[in-house]
N, C-alpha and C. Protein backbone atom coordinates (compact mmCIF):
# COMPACT_ATOMS: atom_id res chain seq x y z
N UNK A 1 86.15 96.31 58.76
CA UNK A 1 84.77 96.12 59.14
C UNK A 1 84.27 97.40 59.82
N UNK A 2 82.78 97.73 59.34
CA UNK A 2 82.45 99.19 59.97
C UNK A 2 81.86 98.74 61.14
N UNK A 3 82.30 99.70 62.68
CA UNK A 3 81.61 99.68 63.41
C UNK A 3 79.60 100.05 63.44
N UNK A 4 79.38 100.05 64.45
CA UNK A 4 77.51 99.96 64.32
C UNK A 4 77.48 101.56 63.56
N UNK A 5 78.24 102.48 64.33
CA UNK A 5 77.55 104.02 63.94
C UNK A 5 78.28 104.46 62.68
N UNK A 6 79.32 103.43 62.22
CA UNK A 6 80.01 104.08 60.29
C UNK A 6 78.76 103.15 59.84
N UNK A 7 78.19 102.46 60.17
CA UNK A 7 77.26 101.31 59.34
C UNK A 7 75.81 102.02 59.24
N UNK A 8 75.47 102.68 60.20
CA UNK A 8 74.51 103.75 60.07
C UNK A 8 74.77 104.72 59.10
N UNK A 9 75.60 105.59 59.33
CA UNK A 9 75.93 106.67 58.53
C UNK A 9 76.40 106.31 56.92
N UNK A 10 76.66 105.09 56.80
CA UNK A 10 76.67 105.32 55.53
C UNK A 10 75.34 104.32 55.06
N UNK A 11 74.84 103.71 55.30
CA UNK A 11 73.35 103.24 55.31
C UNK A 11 72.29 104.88 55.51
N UNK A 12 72.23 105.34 55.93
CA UNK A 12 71.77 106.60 55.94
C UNK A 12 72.14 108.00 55.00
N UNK A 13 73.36 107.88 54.54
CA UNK A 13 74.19 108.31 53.42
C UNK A 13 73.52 108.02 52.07
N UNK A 14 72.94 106.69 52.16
CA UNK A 14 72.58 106.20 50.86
C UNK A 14 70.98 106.33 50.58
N UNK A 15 70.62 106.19 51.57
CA UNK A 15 69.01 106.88 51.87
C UNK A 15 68.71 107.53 51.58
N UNK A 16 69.36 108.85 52.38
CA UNK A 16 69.10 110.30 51.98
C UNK A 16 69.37 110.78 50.99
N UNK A 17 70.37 110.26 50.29
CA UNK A 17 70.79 110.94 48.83
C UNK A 17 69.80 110.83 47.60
N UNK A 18 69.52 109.37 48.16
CA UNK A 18 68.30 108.86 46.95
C UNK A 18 66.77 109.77 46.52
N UNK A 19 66.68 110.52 47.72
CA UNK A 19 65.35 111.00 48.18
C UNK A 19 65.09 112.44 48.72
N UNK A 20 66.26 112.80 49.07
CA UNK A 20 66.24 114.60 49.37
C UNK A 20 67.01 115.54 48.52
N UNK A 21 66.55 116.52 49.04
CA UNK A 21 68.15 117.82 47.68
C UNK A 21 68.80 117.71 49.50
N UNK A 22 69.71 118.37 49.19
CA UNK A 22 71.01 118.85 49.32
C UNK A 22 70.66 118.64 50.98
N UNK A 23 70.24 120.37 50.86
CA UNK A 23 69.49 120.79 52.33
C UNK A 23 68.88 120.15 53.15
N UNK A 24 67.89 119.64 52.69
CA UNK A 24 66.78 118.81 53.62
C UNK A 24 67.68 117.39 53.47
N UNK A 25 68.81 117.10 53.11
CA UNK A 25 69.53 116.00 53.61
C UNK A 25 70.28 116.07 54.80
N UNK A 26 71.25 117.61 54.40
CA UNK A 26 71.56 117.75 55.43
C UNK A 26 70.95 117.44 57.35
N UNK A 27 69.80 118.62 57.10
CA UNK A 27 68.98 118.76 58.34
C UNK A 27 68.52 117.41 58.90
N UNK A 28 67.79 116.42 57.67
CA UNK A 28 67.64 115.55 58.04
C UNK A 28 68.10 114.55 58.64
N UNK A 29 69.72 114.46 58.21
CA UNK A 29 70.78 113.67 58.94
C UNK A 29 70.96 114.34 60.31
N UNK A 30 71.29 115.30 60.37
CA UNK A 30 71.31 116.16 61.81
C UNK A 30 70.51 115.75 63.10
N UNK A 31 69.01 115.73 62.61
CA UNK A 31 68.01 115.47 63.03
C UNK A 31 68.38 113.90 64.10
N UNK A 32 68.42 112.93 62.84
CA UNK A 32 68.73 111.59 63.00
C UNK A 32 69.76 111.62 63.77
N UNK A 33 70.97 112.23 63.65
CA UNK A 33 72.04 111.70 64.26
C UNK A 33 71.91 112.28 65.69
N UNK A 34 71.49 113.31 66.14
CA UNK A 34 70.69 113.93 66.91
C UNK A 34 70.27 112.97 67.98
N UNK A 35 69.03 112.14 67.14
CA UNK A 35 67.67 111.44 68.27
C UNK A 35 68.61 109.76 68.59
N UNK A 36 69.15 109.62 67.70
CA UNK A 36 70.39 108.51 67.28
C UNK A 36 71.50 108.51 68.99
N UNK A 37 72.12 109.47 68.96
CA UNK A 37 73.00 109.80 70.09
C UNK A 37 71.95 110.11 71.76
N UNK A 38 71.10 110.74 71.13
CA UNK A 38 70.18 110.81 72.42
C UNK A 38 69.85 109.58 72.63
N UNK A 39 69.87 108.68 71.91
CA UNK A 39 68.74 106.86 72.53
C UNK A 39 69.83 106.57 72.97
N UNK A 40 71.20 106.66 72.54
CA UNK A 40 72.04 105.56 73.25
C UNK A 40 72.26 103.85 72.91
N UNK A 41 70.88 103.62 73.19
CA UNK A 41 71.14 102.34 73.23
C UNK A 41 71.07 101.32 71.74
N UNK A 42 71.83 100.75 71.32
CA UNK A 42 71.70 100.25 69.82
C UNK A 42 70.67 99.12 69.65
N UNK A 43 69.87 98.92 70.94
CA UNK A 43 69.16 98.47 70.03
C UNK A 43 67.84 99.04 69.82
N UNK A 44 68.04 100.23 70.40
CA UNK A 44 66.79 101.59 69.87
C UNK A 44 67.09 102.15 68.63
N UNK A 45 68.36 102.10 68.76
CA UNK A 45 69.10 102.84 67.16
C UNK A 45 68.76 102.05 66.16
N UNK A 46 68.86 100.56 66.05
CA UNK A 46 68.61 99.67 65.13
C UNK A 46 67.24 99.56 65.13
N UNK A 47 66.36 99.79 65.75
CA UNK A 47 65.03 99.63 65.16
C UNK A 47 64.95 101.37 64.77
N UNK A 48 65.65 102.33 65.08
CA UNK A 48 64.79 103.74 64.27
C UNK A 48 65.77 103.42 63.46
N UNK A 49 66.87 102.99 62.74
CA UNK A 49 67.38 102.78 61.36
C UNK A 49 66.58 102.02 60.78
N UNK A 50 66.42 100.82 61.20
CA UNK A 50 65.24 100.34 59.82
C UNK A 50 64.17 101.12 59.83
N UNK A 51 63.45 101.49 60.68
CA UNK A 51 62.36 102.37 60.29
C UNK A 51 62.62 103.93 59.39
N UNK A 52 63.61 104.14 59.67
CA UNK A 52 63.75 105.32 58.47
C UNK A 52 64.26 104.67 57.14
N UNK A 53 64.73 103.48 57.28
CA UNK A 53 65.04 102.66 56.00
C UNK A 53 63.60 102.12 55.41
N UNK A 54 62.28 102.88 56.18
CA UNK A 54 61.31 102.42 55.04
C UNK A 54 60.82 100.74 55.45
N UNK A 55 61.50 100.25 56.61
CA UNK A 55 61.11 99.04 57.21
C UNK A 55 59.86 98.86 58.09
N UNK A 56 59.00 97.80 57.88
CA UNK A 56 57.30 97.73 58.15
C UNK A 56 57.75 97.50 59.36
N UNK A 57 56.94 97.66 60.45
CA UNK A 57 57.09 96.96 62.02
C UNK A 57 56.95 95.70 61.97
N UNK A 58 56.31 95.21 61.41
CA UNK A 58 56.60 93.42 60.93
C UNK A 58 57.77 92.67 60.45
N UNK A 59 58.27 93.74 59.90
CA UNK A 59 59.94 93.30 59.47
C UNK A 59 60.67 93.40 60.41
N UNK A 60 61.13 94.43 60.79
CA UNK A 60 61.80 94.71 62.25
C UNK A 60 61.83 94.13 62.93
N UNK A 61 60.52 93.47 63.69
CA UNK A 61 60.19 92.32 64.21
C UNK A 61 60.52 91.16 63.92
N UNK A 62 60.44 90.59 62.73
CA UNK A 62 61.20 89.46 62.65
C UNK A 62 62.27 89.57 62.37
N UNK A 63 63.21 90.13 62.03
CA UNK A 63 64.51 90.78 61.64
C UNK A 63 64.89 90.50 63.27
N UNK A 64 64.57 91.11 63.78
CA UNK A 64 65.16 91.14 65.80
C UNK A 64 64.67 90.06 66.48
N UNK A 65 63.63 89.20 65.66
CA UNK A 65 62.75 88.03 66.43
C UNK A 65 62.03 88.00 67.71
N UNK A 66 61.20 89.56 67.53
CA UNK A 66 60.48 89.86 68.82
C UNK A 66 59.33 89.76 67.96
N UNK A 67 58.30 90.06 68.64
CA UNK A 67 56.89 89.94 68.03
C UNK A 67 56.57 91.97 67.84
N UNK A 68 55.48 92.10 66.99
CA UNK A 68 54.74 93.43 66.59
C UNK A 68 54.82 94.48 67.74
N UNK A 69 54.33 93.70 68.46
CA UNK A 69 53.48 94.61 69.58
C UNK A 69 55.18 95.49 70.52
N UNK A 70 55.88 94.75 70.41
CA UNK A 70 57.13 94.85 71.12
C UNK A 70 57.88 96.28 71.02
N UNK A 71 58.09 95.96 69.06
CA UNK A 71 58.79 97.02 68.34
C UNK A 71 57.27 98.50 68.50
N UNK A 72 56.15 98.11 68.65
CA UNK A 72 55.50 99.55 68.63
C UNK A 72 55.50 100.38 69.61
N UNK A 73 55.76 99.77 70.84
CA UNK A 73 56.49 100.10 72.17
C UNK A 73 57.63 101.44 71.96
N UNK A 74 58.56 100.40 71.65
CA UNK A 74 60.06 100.72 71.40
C UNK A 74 59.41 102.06 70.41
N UNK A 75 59.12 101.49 69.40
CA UNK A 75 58.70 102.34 68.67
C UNK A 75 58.16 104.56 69.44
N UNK A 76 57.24 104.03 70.31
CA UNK A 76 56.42 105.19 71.26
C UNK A 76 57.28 105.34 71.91
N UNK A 77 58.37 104.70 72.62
CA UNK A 77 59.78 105.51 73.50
C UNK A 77 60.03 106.22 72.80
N UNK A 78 60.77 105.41 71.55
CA UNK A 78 61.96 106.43 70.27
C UNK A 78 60.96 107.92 70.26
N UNK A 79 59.68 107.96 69.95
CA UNK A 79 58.65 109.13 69.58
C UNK A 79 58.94 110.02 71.04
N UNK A 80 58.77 109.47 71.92
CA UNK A 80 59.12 110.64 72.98
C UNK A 80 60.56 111.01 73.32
N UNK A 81 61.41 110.43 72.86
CA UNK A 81 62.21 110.58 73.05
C UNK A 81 62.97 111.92 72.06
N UNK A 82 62.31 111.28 70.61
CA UNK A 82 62.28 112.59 69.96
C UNK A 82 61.46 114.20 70.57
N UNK A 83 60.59 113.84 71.03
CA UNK A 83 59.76 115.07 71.40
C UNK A 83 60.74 115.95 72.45
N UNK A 84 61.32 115.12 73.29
CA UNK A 84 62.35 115.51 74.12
C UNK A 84 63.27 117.02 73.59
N UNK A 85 63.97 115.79 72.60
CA UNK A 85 64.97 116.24 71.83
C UNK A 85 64.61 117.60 70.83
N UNK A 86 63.47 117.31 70.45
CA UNK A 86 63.23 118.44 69.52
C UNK A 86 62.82 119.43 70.72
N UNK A 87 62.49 119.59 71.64
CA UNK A 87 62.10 120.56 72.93
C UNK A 87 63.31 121.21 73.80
N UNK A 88 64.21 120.69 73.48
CA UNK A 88 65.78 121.06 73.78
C UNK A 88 66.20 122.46 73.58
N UNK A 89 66.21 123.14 74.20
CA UNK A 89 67.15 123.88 73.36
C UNK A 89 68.60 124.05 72.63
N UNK A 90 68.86 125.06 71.61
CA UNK A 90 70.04 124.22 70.34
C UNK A 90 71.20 124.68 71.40
């Protein structure tokens, strides 16, 4: 049985392959695994995995059985949290 972060990575494995070349898979995973390790918490991770899986905030929401407004929250942390991260130096 895969733990949460092999269940990401290869859920994200299958994503990216479908939809980028090579390169911009790479970076892109980087990126993710990046803002991924910076949240920490899984259940920030599990709502920015479905959302890069192309998942509506309505889904997510019922998927986790919180209401809309909840996940757009969560949602505006994950966003600063990225801003953070991308403001980092490498």
């Amino acid at each position: 049985m895969l733990n949460f972060r092999e269940k990401i990575e290869v859920e994200l494995d299958q994503f990216y392959s479908d939809i980028a070349p090579a390169e911009d898979f790479v970076i892109a995973r980087e990126e993710l695994e990046g803002l991924l390790a910076l949240l920490g918490d899984p259940f920030l991770q599990t709502i920015l995995t479905m959302r890069v899986q192309a998942c509506t905030i309505d889904e997510i929401a019922c998927h986790l059985g919180l209401v809309p407004r909840t996940i757009k929250r969560k949602l505006g942390l994950i966003g600063l949290t990225y801003d953070e991260y991308r403001r980092a130096p490498d």
